[in-house]
C-alpha atoms as a PDB file:
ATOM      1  CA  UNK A   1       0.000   0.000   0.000  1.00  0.00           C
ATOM      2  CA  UNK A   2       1.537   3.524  -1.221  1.00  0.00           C
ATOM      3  CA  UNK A   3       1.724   5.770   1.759  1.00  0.00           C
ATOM      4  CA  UNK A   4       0.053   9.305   1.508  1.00  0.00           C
ATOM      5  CA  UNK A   5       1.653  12.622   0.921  1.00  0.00           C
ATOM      6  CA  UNK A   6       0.917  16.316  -0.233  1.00  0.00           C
ATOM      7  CA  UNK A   7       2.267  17.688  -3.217  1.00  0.00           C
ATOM      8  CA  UNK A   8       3.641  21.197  -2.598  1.00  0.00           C
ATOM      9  CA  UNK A   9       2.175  23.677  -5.385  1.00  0.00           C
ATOM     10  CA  UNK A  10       5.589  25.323  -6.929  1.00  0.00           C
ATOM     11  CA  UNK A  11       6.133  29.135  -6.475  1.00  0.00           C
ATOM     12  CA  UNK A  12       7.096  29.321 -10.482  1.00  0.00           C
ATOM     13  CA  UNK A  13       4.213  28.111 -12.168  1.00  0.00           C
ATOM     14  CA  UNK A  14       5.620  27.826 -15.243  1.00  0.00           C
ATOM     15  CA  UNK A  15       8.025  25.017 -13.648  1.00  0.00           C
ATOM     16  CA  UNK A  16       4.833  23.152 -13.804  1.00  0.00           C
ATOM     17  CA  UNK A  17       4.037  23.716 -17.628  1.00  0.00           C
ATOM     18  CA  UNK A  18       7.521  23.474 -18.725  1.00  0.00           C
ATOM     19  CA  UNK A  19       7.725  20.691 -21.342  1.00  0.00           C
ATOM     20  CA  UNK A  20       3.831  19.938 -21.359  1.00  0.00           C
ATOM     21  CA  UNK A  21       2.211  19.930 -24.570  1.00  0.00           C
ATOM     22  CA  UNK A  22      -1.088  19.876 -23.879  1.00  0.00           C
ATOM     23  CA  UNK A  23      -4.574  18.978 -26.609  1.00  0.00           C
ATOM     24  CA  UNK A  24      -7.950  20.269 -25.474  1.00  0.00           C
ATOM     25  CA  UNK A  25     -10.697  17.616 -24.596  1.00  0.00           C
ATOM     26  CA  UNK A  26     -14.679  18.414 -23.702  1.00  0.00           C
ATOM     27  CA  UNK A  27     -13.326  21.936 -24.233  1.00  0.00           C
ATOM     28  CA  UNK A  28     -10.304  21.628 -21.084  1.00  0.00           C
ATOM     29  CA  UNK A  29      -6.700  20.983 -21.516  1.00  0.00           C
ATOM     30  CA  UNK A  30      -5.035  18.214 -20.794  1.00  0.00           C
ATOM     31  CA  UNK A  31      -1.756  17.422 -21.236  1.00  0.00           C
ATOM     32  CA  UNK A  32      -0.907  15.038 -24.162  1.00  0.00           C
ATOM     33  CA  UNK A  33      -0.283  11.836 -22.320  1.00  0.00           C
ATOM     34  CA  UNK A  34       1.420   9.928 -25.897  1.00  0.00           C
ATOM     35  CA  UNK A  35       3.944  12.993 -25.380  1.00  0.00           C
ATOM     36  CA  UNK A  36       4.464  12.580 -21.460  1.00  0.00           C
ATOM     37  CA  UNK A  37       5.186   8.723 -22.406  1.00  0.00           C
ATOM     38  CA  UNK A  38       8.292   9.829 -24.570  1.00  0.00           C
ATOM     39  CA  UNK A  39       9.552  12.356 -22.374  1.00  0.00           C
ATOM     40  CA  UNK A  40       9.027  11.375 -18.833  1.00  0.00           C
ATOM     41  CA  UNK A  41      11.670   9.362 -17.171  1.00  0.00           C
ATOM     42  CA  UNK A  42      14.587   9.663 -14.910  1.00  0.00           C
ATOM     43  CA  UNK A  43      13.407  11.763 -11.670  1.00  0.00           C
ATOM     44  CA  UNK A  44       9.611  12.556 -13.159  1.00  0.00           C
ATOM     45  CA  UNK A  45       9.212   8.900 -13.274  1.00  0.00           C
ATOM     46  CA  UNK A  46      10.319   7.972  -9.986  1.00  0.00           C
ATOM     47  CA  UNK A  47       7.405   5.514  -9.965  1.00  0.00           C
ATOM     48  CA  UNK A  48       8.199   3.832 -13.228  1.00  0.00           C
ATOM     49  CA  UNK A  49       4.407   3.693 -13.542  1.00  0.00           C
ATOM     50  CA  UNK A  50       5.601   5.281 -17.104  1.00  0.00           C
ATOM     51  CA  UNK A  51       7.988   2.787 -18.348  1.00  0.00           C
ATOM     52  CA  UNK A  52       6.292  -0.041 -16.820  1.00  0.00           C
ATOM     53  CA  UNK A  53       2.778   0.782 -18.192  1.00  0.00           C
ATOM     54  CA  UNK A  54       3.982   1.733 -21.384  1.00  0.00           C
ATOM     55  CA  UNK A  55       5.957  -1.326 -21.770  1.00  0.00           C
ATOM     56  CA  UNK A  56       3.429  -3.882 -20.687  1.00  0.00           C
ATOM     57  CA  UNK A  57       0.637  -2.342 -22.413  1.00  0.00           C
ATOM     58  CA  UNK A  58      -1.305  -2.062 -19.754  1.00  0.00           C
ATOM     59  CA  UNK A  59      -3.589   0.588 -18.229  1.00  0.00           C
ATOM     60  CA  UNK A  60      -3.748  -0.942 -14.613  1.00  0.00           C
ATOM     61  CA  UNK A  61      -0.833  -2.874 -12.940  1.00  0.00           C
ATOM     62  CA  UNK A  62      -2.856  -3.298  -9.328  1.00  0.00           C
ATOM     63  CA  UNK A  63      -0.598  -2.014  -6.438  1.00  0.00           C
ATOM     64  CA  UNK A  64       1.530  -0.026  -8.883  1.00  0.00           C
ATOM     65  CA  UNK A  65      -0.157   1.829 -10.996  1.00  0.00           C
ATOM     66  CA  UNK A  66      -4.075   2.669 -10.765  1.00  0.00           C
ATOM     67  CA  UNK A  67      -4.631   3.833 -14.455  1.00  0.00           C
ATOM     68  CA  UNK A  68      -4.520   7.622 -14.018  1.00  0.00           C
ATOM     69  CA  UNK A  69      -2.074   8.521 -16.957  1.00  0.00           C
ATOM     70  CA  UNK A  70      -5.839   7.272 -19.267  1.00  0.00           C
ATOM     71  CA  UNK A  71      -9.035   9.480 -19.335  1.00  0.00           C
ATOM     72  CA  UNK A  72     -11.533   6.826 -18.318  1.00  0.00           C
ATOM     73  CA  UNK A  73     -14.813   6.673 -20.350  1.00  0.00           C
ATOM     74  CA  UNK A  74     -17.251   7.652 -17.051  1.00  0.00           C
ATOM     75  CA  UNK A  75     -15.399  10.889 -16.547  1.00  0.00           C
ATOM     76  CA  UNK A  76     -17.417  12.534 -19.326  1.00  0.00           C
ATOM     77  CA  UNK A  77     -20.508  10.895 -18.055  1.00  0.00           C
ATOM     78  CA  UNK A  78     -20.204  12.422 -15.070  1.00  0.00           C
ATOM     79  CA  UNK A  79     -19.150  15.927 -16.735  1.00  0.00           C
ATOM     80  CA  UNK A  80     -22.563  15.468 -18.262  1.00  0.00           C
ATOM     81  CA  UNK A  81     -24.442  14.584 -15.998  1.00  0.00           C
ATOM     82  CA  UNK A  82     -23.491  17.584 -13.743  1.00  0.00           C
ATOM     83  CA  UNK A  83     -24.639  19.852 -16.542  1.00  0.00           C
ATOM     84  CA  UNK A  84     -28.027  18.181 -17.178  1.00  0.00           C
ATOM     85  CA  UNK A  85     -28.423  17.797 -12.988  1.00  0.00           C
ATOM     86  CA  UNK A  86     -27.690  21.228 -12.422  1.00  0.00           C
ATOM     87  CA  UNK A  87     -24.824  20.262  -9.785  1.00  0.00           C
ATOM     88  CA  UNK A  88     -24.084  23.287  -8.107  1.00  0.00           C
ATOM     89  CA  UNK A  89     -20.513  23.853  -6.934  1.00  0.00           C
ATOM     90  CA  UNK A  90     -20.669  27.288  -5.604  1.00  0.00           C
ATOM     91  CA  UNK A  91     -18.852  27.985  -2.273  1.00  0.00           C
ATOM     92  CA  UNK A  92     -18.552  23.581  -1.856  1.00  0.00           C
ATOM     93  CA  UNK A  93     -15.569  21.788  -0.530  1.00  0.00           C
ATOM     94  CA  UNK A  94     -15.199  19.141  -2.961  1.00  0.00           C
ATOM     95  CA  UNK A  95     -13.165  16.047  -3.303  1.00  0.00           C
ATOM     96  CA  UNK A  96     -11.762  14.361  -6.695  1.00  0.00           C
ATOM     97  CA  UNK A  97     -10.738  11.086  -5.616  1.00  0.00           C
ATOM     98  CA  UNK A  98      -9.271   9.001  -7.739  1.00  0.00           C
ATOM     99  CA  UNK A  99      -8.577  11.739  -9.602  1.00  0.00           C
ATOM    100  CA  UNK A 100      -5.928  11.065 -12.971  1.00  0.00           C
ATOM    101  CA  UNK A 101      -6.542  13.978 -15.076  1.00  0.00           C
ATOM    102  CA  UNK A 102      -8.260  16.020 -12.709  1.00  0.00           C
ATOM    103  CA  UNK A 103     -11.224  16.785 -15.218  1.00  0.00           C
ATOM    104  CA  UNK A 104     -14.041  16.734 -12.207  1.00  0.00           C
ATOM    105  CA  UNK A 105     -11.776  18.712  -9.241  1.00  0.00           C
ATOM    106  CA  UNK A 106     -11.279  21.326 -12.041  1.00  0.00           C
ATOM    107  CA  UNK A 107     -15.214  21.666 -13.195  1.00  0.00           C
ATOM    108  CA  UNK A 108     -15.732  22.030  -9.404  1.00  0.00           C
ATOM    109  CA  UNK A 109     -13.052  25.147  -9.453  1.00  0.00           C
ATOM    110  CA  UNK A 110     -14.437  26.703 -12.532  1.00  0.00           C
ATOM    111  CA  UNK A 111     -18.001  26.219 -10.566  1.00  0.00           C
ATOM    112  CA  UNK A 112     -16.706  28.271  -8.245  1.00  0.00           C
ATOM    113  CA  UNK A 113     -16.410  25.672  -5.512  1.00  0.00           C
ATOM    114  CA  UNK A 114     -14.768  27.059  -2.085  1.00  0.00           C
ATOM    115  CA  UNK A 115     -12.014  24.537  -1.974  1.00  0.00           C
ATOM    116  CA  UNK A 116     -11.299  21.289  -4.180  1.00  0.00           C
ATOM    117  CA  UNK A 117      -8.511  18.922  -3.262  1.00  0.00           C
ATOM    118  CA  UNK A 118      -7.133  16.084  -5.698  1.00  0.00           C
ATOM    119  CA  UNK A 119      -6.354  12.746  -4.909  1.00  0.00           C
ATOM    120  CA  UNK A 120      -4.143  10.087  -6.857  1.00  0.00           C
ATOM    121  CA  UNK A 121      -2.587   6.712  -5.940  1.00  0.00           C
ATOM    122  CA  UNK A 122       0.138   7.701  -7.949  1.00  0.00           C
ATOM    123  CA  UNK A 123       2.540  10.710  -7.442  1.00  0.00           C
ATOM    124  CA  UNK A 124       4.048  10.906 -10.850  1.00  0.00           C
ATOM    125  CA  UNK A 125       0.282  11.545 -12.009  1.00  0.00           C
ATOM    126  CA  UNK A 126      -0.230  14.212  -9.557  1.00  0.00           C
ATOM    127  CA  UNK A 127       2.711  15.666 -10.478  1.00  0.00           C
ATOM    128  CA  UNK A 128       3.053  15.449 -14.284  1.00  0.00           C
ATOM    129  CA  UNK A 129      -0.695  15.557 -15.121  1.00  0.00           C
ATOM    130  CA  UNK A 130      -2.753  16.315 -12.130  1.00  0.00           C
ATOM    131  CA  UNK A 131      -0.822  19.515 -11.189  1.00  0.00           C
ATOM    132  CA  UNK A 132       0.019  20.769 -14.882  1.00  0.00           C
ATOM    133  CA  UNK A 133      -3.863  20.595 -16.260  1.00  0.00           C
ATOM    134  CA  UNK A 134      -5.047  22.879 -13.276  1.00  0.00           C
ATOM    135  CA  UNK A 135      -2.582  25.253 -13.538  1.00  0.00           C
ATOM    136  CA  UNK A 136      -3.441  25.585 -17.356  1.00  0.00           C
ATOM    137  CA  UNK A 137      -7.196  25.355 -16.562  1.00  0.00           C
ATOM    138  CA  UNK A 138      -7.464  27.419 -14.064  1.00  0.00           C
ATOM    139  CA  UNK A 139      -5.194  30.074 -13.585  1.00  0.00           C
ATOM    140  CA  UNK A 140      -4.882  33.107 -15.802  1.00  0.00           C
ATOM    141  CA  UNK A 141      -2.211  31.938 -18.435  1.00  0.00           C
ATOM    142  CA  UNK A 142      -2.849  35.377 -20.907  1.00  0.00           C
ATOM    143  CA  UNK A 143      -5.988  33.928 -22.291  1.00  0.00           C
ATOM    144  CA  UNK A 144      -7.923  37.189 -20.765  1.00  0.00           C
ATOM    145  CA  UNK A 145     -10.979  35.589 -19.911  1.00  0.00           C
ATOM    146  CA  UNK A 146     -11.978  34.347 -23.341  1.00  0.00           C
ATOM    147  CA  UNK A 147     -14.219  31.020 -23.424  1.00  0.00           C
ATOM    148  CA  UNK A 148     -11.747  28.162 -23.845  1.00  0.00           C
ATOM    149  CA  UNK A 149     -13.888  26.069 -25.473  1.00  0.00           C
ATOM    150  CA  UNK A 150     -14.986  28.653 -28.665  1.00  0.00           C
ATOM    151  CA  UNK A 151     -11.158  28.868 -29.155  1.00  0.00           C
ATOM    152  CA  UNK A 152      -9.398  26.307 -31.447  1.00  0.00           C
ATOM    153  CA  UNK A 153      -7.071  23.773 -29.612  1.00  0.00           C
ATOM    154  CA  UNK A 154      -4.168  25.108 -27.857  1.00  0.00           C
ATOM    155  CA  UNK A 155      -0.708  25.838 -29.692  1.00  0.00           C
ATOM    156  CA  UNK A 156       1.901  22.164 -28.723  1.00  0.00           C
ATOM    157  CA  UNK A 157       3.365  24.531 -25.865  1.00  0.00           C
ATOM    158  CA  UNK A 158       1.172  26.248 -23.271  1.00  0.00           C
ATOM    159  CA  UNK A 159       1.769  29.722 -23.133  1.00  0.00           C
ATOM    160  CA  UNK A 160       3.179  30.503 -19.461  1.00  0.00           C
ATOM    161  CA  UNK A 161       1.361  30.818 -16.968  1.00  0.00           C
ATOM    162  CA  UNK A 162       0.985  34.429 -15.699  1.00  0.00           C
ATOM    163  CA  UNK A 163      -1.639  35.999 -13.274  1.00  0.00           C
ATOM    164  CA  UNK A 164      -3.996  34.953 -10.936  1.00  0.00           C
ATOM    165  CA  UNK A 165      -2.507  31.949  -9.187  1.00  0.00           C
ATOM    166  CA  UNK A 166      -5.146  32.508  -6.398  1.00  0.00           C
ATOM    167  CA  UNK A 167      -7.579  29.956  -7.248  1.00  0.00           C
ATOM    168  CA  UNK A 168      -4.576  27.145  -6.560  1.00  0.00           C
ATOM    169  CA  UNK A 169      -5.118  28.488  -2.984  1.00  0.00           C
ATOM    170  CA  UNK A 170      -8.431  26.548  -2.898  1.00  0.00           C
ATOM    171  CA  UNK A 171      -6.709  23.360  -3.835  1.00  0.00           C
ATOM    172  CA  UNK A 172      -4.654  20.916  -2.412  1.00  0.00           C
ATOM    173  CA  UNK A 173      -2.971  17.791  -3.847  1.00  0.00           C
ATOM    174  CA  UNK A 174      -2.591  14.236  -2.320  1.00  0.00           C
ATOM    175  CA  UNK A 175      -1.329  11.125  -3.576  1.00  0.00           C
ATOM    176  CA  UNK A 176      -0.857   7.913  -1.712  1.00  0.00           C
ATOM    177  CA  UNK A 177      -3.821   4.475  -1.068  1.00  0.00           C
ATOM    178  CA  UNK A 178      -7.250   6.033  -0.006  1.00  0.00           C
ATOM    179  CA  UNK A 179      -6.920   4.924   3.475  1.00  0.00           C
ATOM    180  CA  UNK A 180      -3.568   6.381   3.886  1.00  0.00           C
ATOM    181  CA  UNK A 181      -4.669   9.852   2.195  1.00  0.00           C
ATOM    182  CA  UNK A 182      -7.844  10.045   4.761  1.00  0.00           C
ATOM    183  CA  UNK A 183      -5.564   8.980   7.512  1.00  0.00           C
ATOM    184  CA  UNK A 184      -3.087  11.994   6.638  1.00  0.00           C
ATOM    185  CA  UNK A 185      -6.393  14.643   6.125  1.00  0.00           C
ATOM    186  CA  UNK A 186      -7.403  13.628   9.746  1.00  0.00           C
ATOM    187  CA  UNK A 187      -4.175  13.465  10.972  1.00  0.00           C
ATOM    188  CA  UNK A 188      -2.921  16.581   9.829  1.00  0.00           C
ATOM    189  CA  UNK A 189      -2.437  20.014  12.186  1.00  0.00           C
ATOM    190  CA  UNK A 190      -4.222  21.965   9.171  1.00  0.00           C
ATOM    191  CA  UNK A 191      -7.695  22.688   9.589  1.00  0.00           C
ATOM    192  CA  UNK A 192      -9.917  20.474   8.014  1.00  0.00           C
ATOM    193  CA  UNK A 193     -13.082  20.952   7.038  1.00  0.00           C
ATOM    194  CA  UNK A 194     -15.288  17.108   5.758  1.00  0.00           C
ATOM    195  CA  UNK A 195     -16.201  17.679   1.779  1.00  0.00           C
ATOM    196  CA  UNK A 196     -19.721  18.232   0.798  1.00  0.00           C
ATOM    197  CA  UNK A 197     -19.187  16.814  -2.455  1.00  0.00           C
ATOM    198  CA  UNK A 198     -17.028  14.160  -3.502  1.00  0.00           C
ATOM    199  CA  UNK A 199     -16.067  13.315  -7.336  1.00  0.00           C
ATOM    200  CA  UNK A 200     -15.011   9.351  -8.444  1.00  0.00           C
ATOM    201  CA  UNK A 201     -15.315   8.110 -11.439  1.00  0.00           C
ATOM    202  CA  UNK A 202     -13.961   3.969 -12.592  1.00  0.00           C
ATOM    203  CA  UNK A 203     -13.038   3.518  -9.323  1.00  0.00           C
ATOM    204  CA  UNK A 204     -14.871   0.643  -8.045  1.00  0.00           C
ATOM    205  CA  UNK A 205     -13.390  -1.892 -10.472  1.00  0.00           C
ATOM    206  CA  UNK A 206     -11.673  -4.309  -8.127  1.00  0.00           C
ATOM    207  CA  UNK A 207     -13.360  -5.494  -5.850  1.00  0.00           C
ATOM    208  CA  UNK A 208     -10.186  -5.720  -3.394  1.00  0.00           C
ATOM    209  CA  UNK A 209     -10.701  -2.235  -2.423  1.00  0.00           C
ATOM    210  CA  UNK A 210     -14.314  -1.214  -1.907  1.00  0.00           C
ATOM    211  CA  UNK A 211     -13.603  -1.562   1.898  1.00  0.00           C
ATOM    212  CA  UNK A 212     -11.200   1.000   1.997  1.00  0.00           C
ATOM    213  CA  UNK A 213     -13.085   3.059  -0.363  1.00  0.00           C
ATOM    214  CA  UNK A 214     -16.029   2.735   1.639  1.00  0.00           C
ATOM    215  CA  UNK A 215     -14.289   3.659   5.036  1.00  0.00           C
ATOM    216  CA  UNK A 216     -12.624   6.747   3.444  1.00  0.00           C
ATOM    217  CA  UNK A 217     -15.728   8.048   1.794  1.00  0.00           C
ATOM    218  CA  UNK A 218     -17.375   7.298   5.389  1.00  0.00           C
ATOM    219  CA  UNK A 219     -14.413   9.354   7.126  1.00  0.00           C
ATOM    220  CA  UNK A 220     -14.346  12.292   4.304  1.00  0.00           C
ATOM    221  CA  UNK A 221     -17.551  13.118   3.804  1.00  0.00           C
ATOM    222  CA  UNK A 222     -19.816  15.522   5.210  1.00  0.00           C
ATOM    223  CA  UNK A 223     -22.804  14.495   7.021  1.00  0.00           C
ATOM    224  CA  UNK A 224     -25.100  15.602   4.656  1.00  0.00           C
ATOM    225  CA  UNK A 225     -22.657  15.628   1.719  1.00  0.00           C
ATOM    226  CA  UNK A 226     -22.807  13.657  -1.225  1.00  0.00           C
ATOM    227  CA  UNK A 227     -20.549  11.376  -3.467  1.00  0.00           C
ATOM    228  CA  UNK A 228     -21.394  11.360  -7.445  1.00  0.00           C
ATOM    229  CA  UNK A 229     -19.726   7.950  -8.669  1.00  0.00           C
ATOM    230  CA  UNK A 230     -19.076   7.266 -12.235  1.00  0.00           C
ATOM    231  CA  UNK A 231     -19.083   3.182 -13.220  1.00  0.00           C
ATOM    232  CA  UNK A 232     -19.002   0.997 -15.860  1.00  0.00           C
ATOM    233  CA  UNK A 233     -21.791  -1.701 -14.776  1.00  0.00           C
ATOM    234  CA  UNK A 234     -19.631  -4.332 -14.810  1.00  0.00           C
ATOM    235  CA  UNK A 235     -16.101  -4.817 -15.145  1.00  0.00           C
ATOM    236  CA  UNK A 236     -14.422  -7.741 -17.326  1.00  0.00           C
ATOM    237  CA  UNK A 237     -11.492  -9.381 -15.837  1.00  0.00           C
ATOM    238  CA  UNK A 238     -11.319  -7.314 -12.595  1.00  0.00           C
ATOM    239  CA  UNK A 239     -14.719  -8.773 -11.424  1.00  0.00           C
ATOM    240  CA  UNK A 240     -15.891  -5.371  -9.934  1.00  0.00           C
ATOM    241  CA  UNK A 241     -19.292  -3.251 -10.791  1.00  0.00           C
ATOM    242  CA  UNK A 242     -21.725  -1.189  -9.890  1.00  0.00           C
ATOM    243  CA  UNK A 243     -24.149  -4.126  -8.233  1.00  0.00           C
ATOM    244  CA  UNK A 244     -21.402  -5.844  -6.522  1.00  0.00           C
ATOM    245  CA  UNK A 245     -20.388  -2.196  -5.280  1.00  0.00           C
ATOM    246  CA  UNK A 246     -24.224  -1.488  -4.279  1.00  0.00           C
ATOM    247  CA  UNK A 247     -24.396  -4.575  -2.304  1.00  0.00           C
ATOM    248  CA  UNK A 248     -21.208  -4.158  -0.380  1.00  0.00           C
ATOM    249  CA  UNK A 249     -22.745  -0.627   0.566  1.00  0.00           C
ATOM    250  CA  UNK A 250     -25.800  -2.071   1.428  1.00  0.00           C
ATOM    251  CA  UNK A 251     -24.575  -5.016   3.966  1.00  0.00           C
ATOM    252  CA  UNK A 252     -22.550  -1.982   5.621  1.00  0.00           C
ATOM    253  CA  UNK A 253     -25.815  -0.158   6.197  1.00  0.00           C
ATOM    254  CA  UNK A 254     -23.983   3.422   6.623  1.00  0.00           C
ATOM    255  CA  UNK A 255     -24.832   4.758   3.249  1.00  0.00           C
ATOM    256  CA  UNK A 256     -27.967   5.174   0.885  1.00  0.00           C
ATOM    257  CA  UNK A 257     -27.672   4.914  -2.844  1.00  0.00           C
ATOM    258  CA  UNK A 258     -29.527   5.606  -5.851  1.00  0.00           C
ATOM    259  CA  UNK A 259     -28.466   5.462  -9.476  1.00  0.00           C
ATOM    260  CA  UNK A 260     -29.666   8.989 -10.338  1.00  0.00           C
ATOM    261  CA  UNK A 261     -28.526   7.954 -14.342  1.00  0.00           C
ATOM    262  CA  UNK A 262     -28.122   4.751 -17.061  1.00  0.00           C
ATOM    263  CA  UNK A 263     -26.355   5.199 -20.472  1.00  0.00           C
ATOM    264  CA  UNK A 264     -26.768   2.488 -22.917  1.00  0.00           C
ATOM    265  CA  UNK A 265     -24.354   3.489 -25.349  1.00  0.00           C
ATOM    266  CA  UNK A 266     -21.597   0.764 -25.586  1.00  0.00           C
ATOM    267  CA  UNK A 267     -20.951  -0.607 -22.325  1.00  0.00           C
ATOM    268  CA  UNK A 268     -23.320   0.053 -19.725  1.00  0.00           C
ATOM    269  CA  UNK A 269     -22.461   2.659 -16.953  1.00  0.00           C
ATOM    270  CA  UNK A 270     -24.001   4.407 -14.421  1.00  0.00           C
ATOM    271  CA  UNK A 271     -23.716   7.241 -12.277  1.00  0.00           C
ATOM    272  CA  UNK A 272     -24.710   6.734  -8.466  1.00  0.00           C
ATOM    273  CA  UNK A 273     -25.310   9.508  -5.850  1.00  0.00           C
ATOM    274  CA  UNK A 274     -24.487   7.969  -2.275  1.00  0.00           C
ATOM    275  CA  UNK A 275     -25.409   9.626   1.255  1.00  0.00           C
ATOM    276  CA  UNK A 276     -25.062   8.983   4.458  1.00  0.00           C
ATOM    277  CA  UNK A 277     -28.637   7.099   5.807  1.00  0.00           C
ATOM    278  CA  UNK A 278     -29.316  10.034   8.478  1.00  0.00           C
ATOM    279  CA  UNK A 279     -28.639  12.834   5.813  1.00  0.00           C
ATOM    280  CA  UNK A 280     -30.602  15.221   5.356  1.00  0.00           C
END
């Protein structure tokens, strides 16, 4: 299990950006992962989750690397969904656990939520993609306020980053297991606050670790909070799903869930809203 730890936001945000090439995706950066794979190695790989998942082809090696260098399918979903639902953000603490990309933690910022903090099992994703598609989301990197999305895709090289770096003062980064990163929140002499909201998406696809996800989202979450989780229904080959996830909820009797959404297209996935049982 991958012990916890906060990633310190550099001073020079253009440290961050250095090297990134980023493409535009549901009209937010991102930086170009088939780049990243050429380029990072050495000390930004300290991992190896790079090399190793590069070289084996694979998108999850359990214990090593949890598959946030790939933008998983349910991401968008839940993008959607929190358009069509009318999620409201403003003034929320929210959590992106399980974050990769970061594509949920920064809707929340650009909704104007009050604090959002990013988790990842993997530093080297906090660090080279996490961190980097944030700071080119969020802060003001000369783009004067224009809508990002009615612009064409990004130049290869971000321009730097200049401006207002004051909405990475409403985020914090973690990675490290769940359990550990929960541990560390609780732990920790910094104020802190439980999240009303917390983000997951393709995160309940081994079975092996809905307990701790369970018992962190039990420890994190607000009481009257809620947790908007993105699933495939079933997954092939890992054995995990949204029933099997349901059921394990159920038999703990702490939370309520409803799937508040279905899409057909492809593989089935869902989108469930969980709560505490008491919640208001």
């Amino acid at each position: 299990v991958k012990a916890a730890r906060e990633h310190n936001i550099p001073k020079d945000l253009n440290k961050v950006l250095e090297n990134k090439v980023m493409e535009t995706v549901s009209g937010l950066y991102r930086v170009k992962v088939s780049v990243l794979e050429m380029t990072c190695s050495g000390d930004a790989d300290s991992e190896g989750i790079v090399s190793k998942s590069v070289s084996s082809h694979s998108d999850l090696i359990p214990g090593v690397y949890e598959g946030g260098l790939k933008i998983w399918e349910c991401t968008f979903d839940l993008m959607h969904y929190f358009s069509e639902a009318e999620i409201q953000f403003t003034n929320k603490t929210v959590l992106d656990l399980g974050c990769g990309a970061g594509l949920l933690g920064i809707v929340a910022l650009k909704g104007k939520a009050k604090r959002v903090h990013f988790q990842d099992y993997n530093s080297t994703v906090i660090d080279e993609i996490t961190l980097p598609n944030v700071v080119a989301n969020c802060t003001d990197r000369g783009s004067s306020g224009e809508d990002k999305t009615a612009r064409k895709p990004p130049a290869k090289r971000p321009k730097k980053a200049e401006g207002s770096p004051d909405v990475l003062t409403k985020c914090r980064f973690f990675s490290g297991g769940w359990s550990e990163v929960s541990q560390l929140l609780l732990s920790s002499n910094k104020p802190f606050a439980k999240y009303d909201i917390i983000l997951t998406s393709e995160t309940i696809y081994n079975p092996d670790y809905y307990s701790a996800l369970h018992d962190t989202l039990a420890q994190l979450l607000d009481k009257n909070g809620r947790v908007y989780l993105a699933s495939k229904v079933h997954y092939f080959g890992v054995g995990g799903g949204i029933y099997l996830f349901e059921k394990f909820i159920e038999e703990r009797n702490v939370f309520r869930t409803s799937v508040v959404k279905t899409i057909d297209q492809g593989l089935q996935r869902c989108i469930m809203e969980i709560a505490f049982k008491d919640s208001s």
